[in-house]
N, C-alpha and C. Protein backbone atom coordinates (compact mmCIF):
# COMPACT_ATOMS: atom_id res chain seq x y z
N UNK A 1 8.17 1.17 -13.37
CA UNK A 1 7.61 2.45 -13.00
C UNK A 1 6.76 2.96 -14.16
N UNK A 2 5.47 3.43 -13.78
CA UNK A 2 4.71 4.25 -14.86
C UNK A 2 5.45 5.46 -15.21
N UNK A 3 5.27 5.43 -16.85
CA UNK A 3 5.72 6.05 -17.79
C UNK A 3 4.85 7.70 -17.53
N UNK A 4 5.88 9.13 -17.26
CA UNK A 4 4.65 10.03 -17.18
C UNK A 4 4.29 10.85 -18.35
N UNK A 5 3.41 11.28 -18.17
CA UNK A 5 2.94 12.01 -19.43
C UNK A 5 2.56 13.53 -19.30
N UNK A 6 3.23 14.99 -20.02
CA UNK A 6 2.92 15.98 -19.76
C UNK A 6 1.38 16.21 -19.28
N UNK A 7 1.00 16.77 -18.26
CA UNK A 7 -0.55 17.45 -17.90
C UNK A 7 -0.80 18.94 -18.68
N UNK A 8 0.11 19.35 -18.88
CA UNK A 8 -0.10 20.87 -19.30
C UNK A 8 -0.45 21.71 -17.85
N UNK A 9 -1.96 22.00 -17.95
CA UNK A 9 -2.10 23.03 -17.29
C UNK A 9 -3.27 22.21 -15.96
N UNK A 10 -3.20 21.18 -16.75
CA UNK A 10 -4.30 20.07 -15.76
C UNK A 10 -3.19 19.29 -14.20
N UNK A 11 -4.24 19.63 -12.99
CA UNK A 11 -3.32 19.27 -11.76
C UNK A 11 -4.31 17.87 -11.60
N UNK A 12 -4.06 16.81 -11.05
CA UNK A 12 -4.73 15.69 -10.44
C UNK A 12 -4.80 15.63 -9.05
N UNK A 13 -6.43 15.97 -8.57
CA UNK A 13 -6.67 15.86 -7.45
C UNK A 13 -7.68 14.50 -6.92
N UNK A 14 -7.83 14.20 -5.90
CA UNK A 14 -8.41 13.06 -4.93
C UNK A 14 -9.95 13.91 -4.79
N UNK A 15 -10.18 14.74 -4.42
CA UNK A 15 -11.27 15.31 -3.97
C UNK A 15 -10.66 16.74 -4.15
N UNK A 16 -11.97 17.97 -5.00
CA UNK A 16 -12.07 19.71 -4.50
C UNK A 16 -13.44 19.59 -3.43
N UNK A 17 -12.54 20.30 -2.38
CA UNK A 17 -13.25 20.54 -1.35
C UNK A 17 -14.16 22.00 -1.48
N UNK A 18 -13.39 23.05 -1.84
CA UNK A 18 -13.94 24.07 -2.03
C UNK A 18 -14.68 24.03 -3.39
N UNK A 19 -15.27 25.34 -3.28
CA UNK A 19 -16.20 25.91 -5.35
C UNK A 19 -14.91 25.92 -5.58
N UNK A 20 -15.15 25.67 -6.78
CA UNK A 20 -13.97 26.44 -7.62
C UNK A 20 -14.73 25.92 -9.56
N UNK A 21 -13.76 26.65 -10.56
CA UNK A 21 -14.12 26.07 -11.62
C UNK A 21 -13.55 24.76 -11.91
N UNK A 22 -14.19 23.48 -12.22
CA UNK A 22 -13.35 22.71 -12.25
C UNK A 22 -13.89 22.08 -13.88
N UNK A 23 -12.28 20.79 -14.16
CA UNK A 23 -13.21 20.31 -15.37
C UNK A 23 -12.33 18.89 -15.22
N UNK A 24 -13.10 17.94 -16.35
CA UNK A 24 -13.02 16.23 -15.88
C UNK A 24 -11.15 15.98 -15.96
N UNK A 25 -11.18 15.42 -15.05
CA UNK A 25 -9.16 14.48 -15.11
C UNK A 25 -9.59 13.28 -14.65
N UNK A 26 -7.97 12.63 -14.39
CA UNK A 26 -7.67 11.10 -14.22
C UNK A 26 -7.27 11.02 -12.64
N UNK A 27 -7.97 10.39 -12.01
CA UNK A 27 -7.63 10.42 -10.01
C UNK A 27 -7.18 8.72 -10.51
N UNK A 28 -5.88 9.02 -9.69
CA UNK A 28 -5.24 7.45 -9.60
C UNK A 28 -6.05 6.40 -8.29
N UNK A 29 -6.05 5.73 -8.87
CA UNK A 29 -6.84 4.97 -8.12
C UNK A 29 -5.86 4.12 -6.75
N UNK A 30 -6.58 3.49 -5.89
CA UNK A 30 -5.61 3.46 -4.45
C UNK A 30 -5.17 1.92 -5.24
N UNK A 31 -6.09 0.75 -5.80
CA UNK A 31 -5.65 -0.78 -5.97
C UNK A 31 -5.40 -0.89 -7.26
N UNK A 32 -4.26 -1.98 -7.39
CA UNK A 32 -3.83 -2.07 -8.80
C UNK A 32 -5.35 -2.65 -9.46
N UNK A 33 -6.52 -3.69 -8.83
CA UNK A 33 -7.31 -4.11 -9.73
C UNK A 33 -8.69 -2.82 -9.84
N UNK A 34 -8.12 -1.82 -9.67
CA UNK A 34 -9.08 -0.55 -9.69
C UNK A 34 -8.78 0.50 -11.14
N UNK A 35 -9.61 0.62 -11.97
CA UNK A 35 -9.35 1.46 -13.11
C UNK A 35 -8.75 2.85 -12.87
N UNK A 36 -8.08 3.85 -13.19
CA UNK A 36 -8.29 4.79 -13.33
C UNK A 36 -9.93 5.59 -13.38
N UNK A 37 -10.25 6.77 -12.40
CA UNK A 37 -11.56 7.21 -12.31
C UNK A 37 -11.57 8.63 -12.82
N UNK A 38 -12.73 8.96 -13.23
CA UNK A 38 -12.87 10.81 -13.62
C UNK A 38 -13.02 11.04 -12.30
N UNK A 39 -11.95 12.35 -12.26
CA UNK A 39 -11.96 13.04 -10.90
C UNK A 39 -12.55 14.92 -11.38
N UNK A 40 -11.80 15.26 -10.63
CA UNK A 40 -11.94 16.66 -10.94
C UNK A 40 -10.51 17.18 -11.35
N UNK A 41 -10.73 18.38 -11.93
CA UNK A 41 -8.90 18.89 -12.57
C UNK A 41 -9.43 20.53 -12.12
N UNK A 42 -8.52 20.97 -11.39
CA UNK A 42 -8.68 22.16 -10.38
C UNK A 42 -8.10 23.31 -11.55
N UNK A 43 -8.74 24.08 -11.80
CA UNK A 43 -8.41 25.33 -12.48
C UNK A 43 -6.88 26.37 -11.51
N UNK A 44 -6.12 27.08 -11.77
CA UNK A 44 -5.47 27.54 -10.64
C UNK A 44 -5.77 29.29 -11.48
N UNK A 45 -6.07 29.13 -12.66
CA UNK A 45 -6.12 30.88 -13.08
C UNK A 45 -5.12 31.34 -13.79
N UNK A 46 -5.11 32.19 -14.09
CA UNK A 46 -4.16 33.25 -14.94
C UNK A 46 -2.93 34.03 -14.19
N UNK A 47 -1.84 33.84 -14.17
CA UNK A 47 -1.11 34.70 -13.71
C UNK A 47 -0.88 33.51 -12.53
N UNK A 48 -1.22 32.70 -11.75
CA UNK A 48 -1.24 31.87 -10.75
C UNK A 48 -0.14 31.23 -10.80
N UNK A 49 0.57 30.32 -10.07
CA UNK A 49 1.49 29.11 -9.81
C UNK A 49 1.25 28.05 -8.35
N UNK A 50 1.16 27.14 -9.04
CA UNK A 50 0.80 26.30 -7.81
C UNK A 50 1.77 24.97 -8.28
N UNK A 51 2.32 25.20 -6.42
CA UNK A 51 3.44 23.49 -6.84
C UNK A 51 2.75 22.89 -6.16
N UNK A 52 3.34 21.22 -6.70
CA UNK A 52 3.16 20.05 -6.17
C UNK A 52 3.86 18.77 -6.17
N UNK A 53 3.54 18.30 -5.14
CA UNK A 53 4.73 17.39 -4.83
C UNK A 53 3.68 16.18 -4.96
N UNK A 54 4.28 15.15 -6.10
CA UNK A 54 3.02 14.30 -7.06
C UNK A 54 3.11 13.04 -6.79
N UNK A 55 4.15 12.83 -5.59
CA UNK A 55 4.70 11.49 -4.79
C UNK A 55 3.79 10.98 -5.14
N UNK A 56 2.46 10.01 -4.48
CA UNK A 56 1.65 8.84 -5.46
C UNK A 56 1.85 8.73 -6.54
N UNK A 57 1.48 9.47 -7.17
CA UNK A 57 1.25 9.63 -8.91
C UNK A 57 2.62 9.34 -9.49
N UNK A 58 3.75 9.45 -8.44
CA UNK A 58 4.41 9.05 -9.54
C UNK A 58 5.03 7.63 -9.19
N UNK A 59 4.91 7.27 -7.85
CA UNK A 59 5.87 6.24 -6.85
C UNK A 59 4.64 5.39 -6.56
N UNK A 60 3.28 4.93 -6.92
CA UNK A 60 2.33 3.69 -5.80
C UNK A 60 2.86 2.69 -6.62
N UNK A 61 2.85 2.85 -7.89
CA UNK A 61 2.61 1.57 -8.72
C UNK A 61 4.79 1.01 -8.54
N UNK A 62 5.29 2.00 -8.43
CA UNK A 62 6.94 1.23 -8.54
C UNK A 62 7.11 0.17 -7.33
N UNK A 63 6.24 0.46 -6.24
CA UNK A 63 6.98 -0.08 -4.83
C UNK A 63 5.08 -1.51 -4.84
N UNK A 64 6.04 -2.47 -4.39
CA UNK A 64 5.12 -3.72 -3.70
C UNK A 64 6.05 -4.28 -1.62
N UNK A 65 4.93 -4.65 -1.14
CA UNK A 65 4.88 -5.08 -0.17
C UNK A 65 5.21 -6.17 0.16
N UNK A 66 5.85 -7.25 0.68
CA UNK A 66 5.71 -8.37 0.68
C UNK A 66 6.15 -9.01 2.44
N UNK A 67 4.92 -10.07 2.51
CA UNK A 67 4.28 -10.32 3.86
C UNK A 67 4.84 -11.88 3.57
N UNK A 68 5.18 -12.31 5.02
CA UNK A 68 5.16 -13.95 4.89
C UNK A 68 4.03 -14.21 5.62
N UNK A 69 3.03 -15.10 5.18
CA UNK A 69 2.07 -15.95 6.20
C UNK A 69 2.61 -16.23 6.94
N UNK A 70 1.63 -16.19 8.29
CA UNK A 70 2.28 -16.58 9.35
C UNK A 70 1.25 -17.56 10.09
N UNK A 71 -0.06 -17.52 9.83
CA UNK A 71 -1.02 -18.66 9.97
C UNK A 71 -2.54 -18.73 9.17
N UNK A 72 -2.98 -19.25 9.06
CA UNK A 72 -4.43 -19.52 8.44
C UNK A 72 -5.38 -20.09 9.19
N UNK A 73 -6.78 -19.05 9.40
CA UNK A 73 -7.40 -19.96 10.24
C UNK A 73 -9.04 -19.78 9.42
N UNK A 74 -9.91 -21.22 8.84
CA UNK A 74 -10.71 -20.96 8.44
C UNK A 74 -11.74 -20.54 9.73
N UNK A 75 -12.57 -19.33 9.06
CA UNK A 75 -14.03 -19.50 10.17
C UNK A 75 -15.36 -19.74 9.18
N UNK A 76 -16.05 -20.57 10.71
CA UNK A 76 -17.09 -21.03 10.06
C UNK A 76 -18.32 -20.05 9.31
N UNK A 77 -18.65 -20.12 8.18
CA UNK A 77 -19.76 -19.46 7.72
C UNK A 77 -18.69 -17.46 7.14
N UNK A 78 -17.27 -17.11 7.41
CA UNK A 78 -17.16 -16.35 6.78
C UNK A 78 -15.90 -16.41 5.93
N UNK A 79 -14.84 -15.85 5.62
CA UNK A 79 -13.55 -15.89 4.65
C UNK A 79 -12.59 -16.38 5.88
N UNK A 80 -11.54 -16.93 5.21
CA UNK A 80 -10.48 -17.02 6.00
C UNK A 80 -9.87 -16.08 6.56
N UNK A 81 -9.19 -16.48 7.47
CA UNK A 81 -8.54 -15.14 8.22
C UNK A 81 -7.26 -15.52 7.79
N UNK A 82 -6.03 -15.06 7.04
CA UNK A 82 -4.83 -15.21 6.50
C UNK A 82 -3.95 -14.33 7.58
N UNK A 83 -3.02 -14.46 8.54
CA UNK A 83 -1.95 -13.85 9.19
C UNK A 83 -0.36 -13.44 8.91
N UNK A 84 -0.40 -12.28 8.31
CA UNK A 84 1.38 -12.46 7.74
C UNK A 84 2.13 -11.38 9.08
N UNK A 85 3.31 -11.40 8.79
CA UNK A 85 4.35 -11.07 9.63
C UNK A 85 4.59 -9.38 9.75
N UNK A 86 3.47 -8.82 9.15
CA UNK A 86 3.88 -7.28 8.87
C UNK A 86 1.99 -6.79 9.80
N UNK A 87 2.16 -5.68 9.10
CA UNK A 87 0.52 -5.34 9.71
C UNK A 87 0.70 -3.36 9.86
N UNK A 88 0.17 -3.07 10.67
CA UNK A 88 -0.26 -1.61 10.83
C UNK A 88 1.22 -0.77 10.96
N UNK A 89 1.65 -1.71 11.32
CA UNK A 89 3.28 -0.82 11.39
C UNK A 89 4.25 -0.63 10.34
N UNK A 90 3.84 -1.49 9.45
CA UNK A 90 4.12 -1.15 7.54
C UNK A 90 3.40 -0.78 6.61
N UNK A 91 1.64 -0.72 7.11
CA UNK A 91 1.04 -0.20 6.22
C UNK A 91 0.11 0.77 7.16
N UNK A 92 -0.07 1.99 7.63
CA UNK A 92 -1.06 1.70 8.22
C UNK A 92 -2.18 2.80 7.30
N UNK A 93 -2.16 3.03 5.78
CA UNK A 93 -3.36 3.52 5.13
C UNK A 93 -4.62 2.84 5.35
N UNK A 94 -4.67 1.25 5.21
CA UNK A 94 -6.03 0.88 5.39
C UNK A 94 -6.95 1.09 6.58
N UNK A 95 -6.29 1.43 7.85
CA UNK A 95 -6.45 1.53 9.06
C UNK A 95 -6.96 2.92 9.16
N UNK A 96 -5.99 3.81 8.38
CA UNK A 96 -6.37 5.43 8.96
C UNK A 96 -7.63 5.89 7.60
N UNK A 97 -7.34 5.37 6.04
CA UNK A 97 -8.51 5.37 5.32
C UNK A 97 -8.86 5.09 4.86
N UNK A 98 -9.29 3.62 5.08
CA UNK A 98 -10.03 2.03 4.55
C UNK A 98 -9.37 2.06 3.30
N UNK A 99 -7.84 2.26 2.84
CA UNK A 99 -7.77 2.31 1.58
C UNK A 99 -7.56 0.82 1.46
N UNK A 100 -7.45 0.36 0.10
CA UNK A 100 -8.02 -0.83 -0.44
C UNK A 100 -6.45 -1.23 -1.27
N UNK A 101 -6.39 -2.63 -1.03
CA UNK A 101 -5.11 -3.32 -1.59
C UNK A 101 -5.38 -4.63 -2.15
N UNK A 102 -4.79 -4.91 -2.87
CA UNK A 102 -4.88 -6.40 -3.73
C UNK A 102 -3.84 -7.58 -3.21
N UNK A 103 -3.59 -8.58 -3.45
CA UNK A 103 -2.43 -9.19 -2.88
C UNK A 103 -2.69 -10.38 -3.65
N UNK A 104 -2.04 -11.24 -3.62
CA UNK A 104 -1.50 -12.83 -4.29
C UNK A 104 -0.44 -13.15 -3.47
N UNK A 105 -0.88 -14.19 -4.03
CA UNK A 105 0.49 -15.31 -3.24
C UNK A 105 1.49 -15.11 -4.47
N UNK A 106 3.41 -14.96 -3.95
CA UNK A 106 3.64 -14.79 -5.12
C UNK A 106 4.25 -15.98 -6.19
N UNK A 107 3.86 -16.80 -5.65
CA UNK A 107 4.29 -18.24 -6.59
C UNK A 107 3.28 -18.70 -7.50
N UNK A 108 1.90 -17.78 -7.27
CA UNK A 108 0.56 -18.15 -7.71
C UNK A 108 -0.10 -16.84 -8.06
N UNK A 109 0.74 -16.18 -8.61
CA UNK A 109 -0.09 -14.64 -8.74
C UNK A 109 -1.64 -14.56 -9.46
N UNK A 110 -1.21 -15.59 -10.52
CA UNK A 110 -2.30 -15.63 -11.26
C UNK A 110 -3.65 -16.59 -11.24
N UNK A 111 -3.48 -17.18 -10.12
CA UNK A 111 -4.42 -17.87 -9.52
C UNK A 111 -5.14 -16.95 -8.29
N UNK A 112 -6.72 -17.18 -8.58
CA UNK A 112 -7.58 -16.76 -7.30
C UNK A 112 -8.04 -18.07 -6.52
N UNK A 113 -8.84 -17.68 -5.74
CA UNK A 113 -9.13 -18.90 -4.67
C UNK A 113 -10.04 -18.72 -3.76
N UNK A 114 -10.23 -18.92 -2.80
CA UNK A 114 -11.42 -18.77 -1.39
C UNK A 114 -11.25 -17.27 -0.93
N UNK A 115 -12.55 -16.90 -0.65
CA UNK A 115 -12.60 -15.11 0.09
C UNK A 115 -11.64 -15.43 1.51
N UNK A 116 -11.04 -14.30 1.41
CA UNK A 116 -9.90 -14.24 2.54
C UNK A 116 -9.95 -12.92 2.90
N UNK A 117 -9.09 -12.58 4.30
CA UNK A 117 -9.00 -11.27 4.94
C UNK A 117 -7.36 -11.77 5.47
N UNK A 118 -6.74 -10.17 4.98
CA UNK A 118 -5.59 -10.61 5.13
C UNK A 118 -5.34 -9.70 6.52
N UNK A 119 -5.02 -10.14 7.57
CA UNK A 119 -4.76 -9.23 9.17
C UNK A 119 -3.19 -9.54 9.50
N UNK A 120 -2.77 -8.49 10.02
CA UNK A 120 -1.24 -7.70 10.67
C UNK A 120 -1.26 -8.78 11.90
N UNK A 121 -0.24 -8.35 12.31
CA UNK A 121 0.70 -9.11 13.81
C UNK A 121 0.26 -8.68 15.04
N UNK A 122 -0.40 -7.04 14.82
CA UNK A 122 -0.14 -6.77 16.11
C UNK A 122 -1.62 -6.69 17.46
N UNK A 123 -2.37 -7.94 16.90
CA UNK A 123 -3.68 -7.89 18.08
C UNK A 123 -4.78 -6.74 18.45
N UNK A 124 -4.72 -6.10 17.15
CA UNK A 124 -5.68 -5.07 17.56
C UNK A 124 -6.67 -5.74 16.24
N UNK A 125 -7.94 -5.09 16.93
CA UNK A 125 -9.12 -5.22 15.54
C UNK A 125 -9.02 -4.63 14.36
N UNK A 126 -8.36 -3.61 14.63
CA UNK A 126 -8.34 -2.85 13.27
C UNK A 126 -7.07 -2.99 12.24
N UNK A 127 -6.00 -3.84 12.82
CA UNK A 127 -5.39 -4.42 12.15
C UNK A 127 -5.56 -5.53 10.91
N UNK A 128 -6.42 -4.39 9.79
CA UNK A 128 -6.64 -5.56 8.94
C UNK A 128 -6.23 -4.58 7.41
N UNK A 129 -5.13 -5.38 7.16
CA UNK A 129 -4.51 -5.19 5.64
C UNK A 129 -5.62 -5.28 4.32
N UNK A 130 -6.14 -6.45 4.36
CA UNK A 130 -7.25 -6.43 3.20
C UNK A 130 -8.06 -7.05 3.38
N UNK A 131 -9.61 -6.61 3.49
CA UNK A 131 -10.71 -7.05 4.25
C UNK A 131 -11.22 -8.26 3.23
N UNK A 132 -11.62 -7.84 2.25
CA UNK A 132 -11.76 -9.03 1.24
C UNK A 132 -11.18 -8.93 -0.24
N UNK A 133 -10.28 -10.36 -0.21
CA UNK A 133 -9.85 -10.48 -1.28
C UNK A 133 -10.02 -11.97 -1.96
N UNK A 134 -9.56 -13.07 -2.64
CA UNK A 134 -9.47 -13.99 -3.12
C UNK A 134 -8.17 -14.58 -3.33
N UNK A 135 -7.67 -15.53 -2.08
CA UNK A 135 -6.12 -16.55 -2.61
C UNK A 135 -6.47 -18.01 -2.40
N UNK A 136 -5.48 -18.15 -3.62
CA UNK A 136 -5.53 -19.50 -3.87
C UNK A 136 -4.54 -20.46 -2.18
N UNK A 137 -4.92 -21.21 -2.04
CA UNK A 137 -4.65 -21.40 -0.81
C UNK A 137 -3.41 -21.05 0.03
N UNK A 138 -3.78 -20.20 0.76
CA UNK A 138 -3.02 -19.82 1.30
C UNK A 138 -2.71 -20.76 2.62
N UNK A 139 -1.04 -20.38 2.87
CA UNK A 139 0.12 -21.39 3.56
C UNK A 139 0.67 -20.90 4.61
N UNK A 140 0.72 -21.14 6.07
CA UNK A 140 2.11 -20.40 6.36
C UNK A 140 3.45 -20.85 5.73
N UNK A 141 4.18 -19.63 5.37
CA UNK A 141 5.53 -19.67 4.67
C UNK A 141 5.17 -18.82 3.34
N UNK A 142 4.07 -18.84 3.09
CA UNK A 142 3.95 -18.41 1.64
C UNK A 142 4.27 -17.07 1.87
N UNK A 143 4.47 -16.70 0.51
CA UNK A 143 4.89 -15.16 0.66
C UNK A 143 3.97 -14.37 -0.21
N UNK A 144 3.81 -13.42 0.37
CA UNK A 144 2.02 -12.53 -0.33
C UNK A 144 2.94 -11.14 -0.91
N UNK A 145 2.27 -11.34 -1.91
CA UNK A 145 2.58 -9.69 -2.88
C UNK A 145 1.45 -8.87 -2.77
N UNK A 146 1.75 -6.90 -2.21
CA UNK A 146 0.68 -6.42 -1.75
C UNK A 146 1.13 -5.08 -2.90
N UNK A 147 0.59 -5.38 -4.21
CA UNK A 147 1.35 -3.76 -5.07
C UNK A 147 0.90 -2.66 -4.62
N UNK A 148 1.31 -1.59 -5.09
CA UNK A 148 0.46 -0.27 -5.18
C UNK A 148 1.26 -0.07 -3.77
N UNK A 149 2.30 0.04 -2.95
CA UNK A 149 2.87 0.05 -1.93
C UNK A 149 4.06 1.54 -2.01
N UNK A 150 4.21 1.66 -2.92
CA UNK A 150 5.43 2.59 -3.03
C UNK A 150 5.60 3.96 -2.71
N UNK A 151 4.31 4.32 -2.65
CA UNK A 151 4.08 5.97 -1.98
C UNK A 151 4.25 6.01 -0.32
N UNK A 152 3.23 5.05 0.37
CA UNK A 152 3.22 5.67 1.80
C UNK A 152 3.93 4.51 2.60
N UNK A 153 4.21 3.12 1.93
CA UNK A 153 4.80 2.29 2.88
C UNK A 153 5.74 2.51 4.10
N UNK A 154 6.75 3.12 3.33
CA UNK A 154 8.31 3.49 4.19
C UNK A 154 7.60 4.74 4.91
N UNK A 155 7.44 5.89 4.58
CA UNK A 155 7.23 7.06 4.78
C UNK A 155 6.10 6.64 5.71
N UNK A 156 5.23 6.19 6.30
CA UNK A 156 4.17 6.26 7.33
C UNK A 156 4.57 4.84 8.15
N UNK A 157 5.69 4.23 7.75
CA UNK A 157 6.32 2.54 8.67
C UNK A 157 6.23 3.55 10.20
N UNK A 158 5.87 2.74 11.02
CA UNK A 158 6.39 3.04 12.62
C UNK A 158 6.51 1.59 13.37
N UNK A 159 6.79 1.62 14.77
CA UNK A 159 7.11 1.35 15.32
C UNK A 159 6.14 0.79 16.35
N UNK A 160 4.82 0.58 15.96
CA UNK A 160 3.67 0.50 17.16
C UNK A 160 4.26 -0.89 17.76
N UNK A 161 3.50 -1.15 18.73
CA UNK A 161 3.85 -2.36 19.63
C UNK A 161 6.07 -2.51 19.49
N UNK A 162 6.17 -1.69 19.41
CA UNK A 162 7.91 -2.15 19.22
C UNK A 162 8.31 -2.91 18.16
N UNK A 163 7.59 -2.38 17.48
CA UNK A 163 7.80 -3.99 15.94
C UNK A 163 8.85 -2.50 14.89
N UNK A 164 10.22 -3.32 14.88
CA UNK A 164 11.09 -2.67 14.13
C UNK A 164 10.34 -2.53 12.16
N UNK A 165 11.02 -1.66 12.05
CA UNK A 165 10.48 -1.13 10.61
C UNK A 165 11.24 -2.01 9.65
N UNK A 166 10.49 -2.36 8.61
CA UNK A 166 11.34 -3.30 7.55
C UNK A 166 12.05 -2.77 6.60
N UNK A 167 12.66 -3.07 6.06
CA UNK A 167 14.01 -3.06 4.98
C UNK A 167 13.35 -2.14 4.11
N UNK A 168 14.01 -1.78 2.94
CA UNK A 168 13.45 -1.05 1.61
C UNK A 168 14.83 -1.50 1.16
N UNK A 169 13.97 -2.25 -0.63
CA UNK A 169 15.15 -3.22 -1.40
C UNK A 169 14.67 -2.24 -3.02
N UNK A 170 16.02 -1.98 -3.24
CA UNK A 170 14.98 -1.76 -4.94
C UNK A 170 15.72 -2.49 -5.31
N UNK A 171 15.06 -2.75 -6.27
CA UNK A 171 15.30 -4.19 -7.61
C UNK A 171 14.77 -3.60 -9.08
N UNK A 172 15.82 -4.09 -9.76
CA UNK A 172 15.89 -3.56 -11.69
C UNK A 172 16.55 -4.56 -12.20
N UNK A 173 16.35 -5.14 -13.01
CA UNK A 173 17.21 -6.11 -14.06
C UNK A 173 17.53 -7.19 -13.56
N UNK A 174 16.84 -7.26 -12.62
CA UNK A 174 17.06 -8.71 -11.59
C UNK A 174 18.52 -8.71 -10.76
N UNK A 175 18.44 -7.51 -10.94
CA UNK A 175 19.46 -6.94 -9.41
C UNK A 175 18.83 -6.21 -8.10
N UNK A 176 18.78 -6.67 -6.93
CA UNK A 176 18.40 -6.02 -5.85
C UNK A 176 19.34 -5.85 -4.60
N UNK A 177 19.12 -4.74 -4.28
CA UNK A 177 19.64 -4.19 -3.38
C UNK A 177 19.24 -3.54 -2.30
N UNK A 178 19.40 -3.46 -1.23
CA UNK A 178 19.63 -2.92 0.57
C UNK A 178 19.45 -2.04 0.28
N UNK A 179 18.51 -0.60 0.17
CA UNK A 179 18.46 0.86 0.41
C UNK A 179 18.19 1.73 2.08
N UNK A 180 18.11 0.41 2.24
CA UNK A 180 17.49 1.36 3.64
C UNK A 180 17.44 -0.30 4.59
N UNK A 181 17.94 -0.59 5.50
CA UNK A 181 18.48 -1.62 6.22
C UNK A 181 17.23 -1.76 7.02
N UNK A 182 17.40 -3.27 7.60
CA UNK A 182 16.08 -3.21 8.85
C UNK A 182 16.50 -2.45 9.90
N UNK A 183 15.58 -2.67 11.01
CA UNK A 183 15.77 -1.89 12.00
C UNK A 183 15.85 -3.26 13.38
N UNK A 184 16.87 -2.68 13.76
CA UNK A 184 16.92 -3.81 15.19
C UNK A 184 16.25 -3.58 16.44
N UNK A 185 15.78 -4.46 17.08
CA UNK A 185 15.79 -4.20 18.61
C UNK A 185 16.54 -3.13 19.34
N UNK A 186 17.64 -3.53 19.09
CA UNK A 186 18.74 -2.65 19.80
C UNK A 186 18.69 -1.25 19.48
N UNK A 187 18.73 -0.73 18.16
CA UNK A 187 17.91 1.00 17.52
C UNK A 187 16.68 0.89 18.40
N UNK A 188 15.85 -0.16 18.58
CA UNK A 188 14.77 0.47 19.42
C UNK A 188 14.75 1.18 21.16
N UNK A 189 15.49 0.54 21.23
CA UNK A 189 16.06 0.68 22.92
C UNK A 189 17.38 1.45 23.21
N UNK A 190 17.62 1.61 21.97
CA UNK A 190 18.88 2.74 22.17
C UNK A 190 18.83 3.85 22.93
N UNK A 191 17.23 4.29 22.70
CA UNK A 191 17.20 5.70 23.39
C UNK A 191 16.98 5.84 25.28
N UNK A 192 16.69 4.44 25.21
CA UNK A 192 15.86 4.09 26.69
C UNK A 192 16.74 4.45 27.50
N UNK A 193 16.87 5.53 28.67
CA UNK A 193 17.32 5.82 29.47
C UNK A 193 17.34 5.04 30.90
């Protein structure tokens, strides 16, 4: 987990929509291979109080994703199309705002490879996890690491096409553990009258 560091009187925002006085800060960026960017740092005033609840900022970088291939299909003249076992129903930021993710294979993290597009399970077009990235050949069976996962994964998981929600494991010291169990068929149809 990133280490935090007092702001003082400085808030970190994504975008000021309104005027206001503003002056330069640090906007966390959505992909781990993305720098930190100058954003804006929102003045709130004298006498003022403004809370915030700093979930990204403090939770993207602790939590990763992890997808099994489920097929590979080259096409002619563009990137591979890579298929893992998860898709819009565990992630669906890229879908709602083209946000941008990195991934590796994780036996080969540190190897790149052929332009690839990594696409979800569930048959829609817009089911696409990461439009272009670079893996070293990718397998079905392999297992893909997707970081920067830890803010909206769990918290925006649903249920589209009936595809049960996946596990949440934390792991420290090379101990991991069950926090939050899968979800069965049977929880899905429980309610069905």
């Amino acid at each position: 987990m990133a280490k935090l560091r007092p702001l003082g009187d400085k808030i970190l925002v994504k975008r000021v929509e309104a005027e206001s006085k503003t002056k330069s800060g640090i906007v966390l960026p959505d992909s781990a291979k993305e720098k930190p960017k100058r954003g804006k740092v929102l003045s709130v005033g004298d006498g003022k109080r403004l809370v915030i609840e700093p979930g990204r900022s403090l939770v993207a970088n602790a939590g990763v994703t992890l997808y099994t291939v489920q097929s590979v299909k080259q096409r002619a003249g563009g990137p591979r199309i890579v298929a893992v076992d998860g898709g819009m129903s565990d992630n669906l930021r890229p879908m709602l705002y083209d946000a941008v993710y990195d991934v590796r294979a994780a036996d080969r993290m540190e190897e790149r490879g052929e332009p690839a597009t990594v696409v979800g399970k569930h048959c829609e077009s817009g089911d696409v996890l990461i439009r272009e990235t670079a893996l070293a050949d990718p397998r079905p069976g392999d297992v893909l690491v997707t970081p920067v996962t830890g803010a909206y994964g769990h918290a925006m998981a649903n249920n589209y096409n009936g595809v049960p929600r996946p596990p949440v494991v934390f792991c420290s010291g090379g101990v991991a553990r069950v926090v939050v169990r899968r979800e069965t068929y049977e929880e899905l149809h429980a309610r069905d009258v």
